[in-house]
C-alpha atoms as a PDB file:
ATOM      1  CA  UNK A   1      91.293 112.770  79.678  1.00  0.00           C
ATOM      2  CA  UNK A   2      93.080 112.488  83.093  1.00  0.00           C
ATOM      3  CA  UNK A   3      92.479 115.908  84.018  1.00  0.00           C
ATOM      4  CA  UNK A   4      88.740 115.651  83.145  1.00  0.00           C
ATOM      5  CA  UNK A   5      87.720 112.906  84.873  1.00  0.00           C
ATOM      6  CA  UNK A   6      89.754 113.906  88.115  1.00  0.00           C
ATOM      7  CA  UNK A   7      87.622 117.176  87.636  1.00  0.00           C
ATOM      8  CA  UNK A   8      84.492 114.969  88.062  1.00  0.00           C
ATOM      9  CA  UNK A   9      85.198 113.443  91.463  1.00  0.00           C
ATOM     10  CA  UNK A  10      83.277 114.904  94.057  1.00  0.00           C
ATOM     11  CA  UNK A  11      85.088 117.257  95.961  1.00  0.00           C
ATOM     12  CA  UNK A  12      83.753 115.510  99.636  1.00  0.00           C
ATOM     13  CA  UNK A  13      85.193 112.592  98.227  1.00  0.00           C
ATOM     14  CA  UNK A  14      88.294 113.854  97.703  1.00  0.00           C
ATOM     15  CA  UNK A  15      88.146 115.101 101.221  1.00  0.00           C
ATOM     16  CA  UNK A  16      87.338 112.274 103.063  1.00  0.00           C
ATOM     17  CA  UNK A  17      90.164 110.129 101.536  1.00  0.00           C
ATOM     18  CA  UNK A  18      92.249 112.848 102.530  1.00  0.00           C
ATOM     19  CA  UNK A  19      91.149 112.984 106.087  1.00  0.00           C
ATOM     20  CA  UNK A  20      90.906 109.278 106.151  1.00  0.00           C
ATOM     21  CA  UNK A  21      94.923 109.093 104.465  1.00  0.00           C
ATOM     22  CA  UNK A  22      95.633 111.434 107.333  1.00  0.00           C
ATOM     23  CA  UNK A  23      94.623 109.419 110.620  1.00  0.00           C
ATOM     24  CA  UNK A  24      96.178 106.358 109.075  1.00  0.00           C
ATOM     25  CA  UNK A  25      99.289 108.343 108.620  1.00  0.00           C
ATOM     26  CA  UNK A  26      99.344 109.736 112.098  1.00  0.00           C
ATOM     27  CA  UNK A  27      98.646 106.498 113.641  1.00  0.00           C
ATOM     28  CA  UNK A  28     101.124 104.878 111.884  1.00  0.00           C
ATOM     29  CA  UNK A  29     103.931 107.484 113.073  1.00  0.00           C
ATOM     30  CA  UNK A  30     102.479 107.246 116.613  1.00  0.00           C
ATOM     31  CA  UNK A  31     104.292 103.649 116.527  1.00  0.00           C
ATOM     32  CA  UNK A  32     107.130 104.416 114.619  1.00  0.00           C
ATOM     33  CA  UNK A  33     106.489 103.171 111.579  1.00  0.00           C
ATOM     34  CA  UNK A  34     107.574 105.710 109.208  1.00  0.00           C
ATOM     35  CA  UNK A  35     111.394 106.100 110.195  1.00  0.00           C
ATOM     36  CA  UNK A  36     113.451 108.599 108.395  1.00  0.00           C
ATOM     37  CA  UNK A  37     110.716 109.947 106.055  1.00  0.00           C
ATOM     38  CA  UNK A  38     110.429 106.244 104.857  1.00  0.00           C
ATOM     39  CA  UNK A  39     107.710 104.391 103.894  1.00  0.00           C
ATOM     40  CA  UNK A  40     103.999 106.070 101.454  1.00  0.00           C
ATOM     41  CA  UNK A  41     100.613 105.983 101.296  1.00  0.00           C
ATOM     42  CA  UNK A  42      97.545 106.260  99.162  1.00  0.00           C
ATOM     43  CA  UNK A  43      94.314 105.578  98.341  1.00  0.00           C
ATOM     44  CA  UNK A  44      92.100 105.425  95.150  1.00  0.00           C
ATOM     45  CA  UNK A  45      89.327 108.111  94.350  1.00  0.00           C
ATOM     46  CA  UNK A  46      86.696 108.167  91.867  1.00  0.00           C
ATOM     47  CA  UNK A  47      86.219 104.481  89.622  1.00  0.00           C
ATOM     48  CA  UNK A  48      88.020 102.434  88.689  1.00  0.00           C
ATOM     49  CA  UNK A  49      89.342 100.861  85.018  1.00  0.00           C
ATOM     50  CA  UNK A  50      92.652  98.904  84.736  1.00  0.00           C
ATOM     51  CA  UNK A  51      93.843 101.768  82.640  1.00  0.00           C
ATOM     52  CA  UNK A  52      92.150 104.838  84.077  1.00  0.00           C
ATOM     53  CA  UNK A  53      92.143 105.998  87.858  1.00  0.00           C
ATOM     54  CA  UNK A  54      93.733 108.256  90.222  1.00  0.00           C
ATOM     55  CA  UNK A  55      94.746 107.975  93.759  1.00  0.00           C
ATOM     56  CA  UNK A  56      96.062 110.193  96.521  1.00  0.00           C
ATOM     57  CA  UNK A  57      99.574 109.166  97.953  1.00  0.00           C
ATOM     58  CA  UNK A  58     102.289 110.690 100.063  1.00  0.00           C
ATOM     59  CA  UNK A  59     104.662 113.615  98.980  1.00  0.00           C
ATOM     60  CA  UNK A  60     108.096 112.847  98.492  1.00  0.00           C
ATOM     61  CA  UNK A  61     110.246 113.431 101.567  1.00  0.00           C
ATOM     62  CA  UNK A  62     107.937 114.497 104.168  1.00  0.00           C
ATOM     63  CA  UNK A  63     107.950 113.969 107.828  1.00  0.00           C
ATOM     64  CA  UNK A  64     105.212 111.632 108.194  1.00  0.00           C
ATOM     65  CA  UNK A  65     105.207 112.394 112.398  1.00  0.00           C
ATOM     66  CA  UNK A  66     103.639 115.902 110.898  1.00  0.00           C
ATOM     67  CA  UNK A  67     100.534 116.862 109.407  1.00  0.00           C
ATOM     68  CA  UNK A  68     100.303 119.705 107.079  1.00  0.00           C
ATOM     69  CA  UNK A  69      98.088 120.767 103.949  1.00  0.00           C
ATOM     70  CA  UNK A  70     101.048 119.300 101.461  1.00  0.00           C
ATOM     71  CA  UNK A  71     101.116 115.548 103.426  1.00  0.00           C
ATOM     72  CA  UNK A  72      99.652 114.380 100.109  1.00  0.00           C
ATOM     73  CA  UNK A  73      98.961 114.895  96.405  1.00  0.00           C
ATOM     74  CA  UNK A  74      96.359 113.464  93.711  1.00  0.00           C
ATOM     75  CA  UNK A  75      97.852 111.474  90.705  1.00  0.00           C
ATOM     76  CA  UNK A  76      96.734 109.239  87.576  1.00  0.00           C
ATOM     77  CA  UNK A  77      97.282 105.947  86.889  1.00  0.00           C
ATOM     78  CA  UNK A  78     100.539 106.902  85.275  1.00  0.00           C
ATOM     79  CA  UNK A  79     101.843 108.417  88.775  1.00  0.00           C
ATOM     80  CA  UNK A  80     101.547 112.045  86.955  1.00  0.00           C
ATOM     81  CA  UNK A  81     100.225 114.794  89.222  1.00  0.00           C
ATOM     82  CA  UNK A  82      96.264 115.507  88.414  1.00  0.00           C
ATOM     83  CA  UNK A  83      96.779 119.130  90.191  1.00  0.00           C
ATOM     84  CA  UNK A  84      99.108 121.787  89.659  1.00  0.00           C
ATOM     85  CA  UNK A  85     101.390 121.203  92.348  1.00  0.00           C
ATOM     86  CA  UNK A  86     104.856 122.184  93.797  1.00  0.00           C
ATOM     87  CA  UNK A  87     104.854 118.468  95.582  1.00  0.00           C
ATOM     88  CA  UNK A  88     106.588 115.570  94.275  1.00  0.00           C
ATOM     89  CA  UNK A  89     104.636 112.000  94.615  1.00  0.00           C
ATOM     90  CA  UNK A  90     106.746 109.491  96.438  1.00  0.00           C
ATOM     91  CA  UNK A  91     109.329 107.777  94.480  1.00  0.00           C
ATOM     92  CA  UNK A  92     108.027 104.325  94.521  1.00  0.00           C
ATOM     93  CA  UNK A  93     104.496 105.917  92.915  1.00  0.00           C
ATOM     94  CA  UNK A  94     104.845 103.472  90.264  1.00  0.00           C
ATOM     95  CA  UNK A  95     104.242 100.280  91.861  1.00  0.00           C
ATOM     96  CA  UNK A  96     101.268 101.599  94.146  1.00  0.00           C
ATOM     97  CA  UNK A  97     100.205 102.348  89.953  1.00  0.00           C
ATOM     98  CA  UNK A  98     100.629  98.164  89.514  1.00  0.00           C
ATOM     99  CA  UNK A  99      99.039  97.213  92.498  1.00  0.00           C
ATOM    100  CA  UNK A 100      96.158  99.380  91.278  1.00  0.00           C
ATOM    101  CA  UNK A 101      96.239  97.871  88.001  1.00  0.00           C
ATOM    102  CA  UNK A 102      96.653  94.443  88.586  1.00  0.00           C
ATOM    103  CA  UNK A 103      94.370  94.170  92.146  1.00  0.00           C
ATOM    104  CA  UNK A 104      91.994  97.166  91.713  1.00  0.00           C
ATOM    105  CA  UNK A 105      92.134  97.786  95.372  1.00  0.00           C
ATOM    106  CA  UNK A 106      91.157 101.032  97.097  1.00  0.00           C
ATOM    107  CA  UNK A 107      94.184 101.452  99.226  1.00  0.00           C
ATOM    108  CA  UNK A 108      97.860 100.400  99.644  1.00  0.00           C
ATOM    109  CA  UNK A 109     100.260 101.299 102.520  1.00  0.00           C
ATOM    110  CA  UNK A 110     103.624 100.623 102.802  1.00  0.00           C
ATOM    111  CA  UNK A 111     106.639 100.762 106.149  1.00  0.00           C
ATOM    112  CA  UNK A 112     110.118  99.892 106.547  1.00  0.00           C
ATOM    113  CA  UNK A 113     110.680  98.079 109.592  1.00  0.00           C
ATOM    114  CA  UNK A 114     113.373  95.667 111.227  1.00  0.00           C
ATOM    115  CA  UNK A 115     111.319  92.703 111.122  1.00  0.00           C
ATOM    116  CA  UNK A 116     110.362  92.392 107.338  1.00  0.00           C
ATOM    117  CA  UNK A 117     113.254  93.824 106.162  1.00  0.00           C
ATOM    118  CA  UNK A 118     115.183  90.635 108.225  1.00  0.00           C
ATOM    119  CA  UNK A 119     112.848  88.318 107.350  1.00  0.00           C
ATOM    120  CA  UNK A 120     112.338  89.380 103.437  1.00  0.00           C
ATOM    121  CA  UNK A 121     116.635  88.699 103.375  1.00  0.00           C
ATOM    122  CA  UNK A 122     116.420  85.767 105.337  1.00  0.00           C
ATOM    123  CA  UNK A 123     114.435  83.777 103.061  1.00  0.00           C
ATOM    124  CA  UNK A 124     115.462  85.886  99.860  1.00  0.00           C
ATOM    125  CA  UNK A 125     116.872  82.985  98.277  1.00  0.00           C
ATOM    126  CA  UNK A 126     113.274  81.384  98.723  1.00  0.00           C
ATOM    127  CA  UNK A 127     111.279  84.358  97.137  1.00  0.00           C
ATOM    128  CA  UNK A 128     109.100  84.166  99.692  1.00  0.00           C
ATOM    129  CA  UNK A 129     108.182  84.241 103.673  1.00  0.00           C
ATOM    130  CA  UNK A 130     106.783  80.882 104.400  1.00  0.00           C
ATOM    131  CA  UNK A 131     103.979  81.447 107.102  1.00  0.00           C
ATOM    132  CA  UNK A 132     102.306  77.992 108.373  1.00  0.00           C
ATOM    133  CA  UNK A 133      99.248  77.439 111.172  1.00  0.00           C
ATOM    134  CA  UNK A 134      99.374  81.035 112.382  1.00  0.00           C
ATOM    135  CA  UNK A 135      95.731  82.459 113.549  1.00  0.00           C
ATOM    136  CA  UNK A 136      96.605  85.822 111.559  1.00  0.00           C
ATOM    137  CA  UNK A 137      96.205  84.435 108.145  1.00  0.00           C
ATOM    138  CA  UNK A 138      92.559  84.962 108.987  1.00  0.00           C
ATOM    139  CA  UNK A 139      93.132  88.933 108.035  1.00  0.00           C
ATOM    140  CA  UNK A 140      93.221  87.759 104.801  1.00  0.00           C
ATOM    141  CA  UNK A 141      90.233  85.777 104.875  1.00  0.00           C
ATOM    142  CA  UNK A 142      91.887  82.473 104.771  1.00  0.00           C
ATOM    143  CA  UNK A 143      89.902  80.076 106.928  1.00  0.00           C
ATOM    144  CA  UNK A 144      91.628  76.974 106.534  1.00  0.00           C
ATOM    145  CA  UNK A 145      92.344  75.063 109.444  1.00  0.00           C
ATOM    146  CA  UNK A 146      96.544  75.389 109.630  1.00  0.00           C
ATOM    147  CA  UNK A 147      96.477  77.300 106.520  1.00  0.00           C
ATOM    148  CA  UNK A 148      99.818  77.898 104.760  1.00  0.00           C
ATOM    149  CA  UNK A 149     100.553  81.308 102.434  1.00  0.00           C
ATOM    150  CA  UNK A 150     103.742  82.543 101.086  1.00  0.00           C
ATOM    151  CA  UNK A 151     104.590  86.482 101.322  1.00  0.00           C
ATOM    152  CA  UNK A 152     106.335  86.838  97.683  1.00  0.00           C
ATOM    153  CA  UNK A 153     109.660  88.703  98.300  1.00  0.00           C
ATOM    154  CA  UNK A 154     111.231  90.517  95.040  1.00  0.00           C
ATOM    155  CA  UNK A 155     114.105  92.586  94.307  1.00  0.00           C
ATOM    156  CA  UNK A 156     114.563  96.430  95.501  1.00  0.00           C
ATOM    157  CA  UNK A 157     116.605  98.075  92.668  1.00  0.00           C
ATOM    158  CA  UNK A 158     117.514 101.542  92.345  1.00  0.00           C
ATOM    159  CA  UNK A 159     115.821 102.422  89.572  1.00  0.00           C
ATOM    160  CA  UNK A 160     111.968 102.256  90.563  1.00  0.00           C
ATOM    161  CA  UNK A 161     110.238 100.930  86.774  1.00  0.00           C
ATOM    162  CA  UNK A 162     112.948  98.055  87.184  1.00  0.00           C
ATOM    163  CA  UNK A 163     110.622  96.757  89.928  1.00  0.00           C
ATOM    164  CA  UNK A 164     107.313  96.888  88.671  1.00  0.00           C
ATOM    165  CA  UNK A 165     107.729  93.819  86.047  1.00  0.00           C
ATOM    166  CA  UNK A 166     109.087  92.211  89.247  1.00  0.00           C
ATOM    167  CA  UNK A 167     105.473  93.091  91.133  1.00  0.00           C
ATOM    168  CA  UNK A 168     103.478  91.857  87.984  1.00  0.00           C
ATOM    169  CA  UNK A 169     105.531  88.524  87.783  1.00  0.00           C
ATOM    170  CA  UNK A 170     105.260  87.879  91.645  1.00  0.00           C
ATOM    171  CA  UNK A 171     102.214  89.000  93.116  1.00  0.00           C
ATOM    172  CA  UNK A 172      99.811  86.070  94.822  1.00  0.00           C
ATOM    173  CA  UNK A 173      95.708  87.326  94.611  1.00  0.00           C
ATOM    174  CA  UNK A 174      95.452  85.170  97.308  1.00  0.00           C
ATOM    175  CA  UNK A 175      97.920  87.513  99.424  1.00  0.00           C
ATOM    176  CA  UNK A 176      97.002  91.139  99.813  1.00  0.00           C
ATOM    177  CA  UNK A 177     100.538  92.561 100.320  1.00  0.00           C
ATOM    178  CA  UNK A 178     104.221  92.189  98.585  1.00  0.00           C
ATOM    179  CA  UNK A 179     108.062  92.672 100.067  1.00  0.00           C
ATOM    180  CA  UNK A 180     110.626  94.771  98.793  1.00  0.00           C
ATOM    181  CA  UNK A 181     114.164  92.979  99.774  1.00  0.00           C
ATOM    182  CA  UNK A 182     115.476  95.061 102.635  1.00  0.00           C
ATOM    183  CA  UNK A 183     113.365  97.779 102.110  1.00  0.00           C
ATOM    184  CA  UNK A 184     109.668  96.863 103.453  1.00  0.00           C
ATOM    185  CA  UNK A 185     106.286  95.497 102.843  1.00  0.00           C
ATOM    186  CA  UNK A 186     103.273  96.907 100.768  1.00  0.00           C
ATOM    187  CA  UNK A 187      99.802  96.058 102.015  1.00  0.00           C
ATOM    188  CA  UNK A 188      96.543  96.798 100.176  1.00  0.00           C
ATOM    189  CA  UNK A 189      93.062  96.463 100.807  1.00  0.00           C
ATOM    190  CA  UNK A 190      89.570  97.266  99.555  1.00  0.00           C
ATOM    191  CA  UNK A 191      89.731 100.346 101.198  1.00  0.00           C
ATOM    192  CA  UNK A 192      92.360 102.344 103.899  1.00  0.00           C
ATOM    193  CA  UNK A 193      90.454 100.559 106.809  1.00  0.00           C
ATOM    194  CA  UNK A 194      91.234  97.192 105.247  1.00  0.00           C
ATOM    195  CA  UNK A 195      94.889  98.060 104.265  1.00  0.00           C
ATOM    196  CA  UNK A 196      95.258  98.764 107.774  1.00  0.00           C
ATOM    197  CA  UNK A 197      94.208  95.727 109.025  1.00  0.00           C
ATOM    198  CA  UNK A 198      96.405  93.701 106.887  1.00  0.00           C
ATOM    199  CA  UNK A 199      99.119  95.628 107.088  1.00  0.00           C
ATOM    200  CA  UNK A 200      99.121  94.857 111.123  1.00  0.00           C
ATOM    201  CA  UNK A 201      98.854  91.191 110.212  1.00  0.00           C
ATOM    202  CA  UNK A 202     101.416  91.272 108.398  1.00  0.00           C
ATOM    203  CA  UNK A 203     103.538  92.885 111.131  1.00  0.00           C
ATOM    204  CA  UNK A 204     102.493  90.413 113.353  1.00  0.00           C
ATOM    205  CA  UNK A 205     103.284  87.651 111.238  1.00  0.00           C
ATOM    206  CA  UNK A 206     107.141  88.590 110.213  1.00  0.00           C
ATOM    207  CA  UNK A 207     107.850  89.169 113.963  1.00  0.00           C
ATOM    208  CA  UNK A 208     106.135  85.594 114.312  1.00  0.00           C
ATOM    209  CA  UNK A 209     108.162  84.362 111.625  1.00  0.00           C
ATOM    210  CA  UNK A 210     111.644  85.745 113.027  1.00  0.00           C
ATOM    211  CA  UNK A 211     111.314  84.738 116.615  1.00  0.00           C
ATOM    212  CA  UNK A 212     110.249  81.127 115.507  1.00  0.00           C
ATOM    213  CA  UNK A 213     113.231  81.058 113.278  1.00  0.00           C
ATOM    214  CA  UNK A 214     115.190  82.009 116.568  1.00  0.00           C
ATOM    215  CA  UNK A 215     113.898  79.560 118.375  1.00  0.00           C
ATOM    216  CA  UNK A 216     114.443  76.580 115.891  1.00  0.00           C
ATOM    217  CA  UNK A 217     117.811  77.454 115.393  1.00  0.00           C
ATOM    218  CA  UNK A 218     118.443  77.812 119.392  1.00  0.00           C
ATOM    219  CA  UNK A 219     117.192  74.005 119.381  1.00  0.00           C
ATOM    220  CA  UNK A 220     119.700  72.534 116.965  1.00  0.00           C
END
């Protein structure tokens, strides 16, 4: 069933995410945001049903500074490749499968980077970054005057299907994006252009959050 209905995605479709996937990918590593091999990428094609859809996403272990013809790979909504393929999805394929599932979004990116991996251990016994007043909240169009969100925080096991319950029991509709403890955030949007954009803001917002804890505790 997979197979068939990845067959009957227009090929330009397929394409353009692609190409689309790819400037993301090389912006991103133009600002260092993909140290290591670290961090994925992807982006739904075709529909979508909760229990049917596929997505292009990163190969495992790639330099993400380079672009070649195997930067990426087509899967189902089981993380199982739709193509025959040498290339190996990213290992954390199956929670970019739960964000599908539970948000239906079109497009999920995800970096490792000092600031949310200090702030996500920081306030690890919280669960969650606590983000008050800050003009970036907007991204996720939340227009409240001093609006307040919390950036749920959960485990980062070993063993990858260990923390997708975790994702199901934590994620916030309200907040388009999810922390891995010491590992990094995951963004998502409608499509790559709005993943994007939130991913920045949330950037934005854990160095906000660590240099105001810095400066409260510089005032006690």
């Amino acid at each position: 069933m997979s197979g068939s209905a990845f067959a009957a995605i227009a090929a330009e479709e397929k394409q353009r995410v692609l190409a689309e996937l790819g400037e993301l990918k090389a912006h991103l590593a133009s600002r260092g945001l993909f140290p290591g091999t670290s961090g994925n990428l992807s982006a739904r094609v075709g529909g979508f049903q909760p229990d049917r859809f596929h997505f292009a996403i990163t190969a495992s272990g790639r330099d993400k500074s380079r672009s070649t013809p195997e930067d990426f790979l087509f899967v189902d909504q089981d993380g199982k490749p739709v193509e025959t393929t040498a290339l190996k999805p990213s290992a954390e394929t199956l929670i970019h499968c739960e964000i599908y599932r539970l948000t239906g979004c079109g497009a999920i990116a995800h970096v490792h980077t000092v600031f949310n991996n200090v702030v996500s251990e920081w306030f690890w016994e919280r669960r969650a970054v606590p983000v008050c007043g800050v003009e970036l909240i907007k991204a996720f169009n939340i227009w409240e005057e001093e609006a307040s969100i919390d950036i749920p925080i959960v485990p980062n096991y070993a063993d990858i299907p260990r923390i997708v319950p975790e994702v199901t029991a934590r994620l916030d509709p309200r907040v388009p994006g999810i922390l891995l403890r010491k590992h990094g955030i995951y963004a998502w949007g409608r499509d790559i252009a709005e993943a994007k954009k939130h991913l920045e803001a949330f950037e934005f917002l854990f160095e906000y959050v660590y240099r105001w804890e810095l400066l409260r505790s510089g005032r006690r």
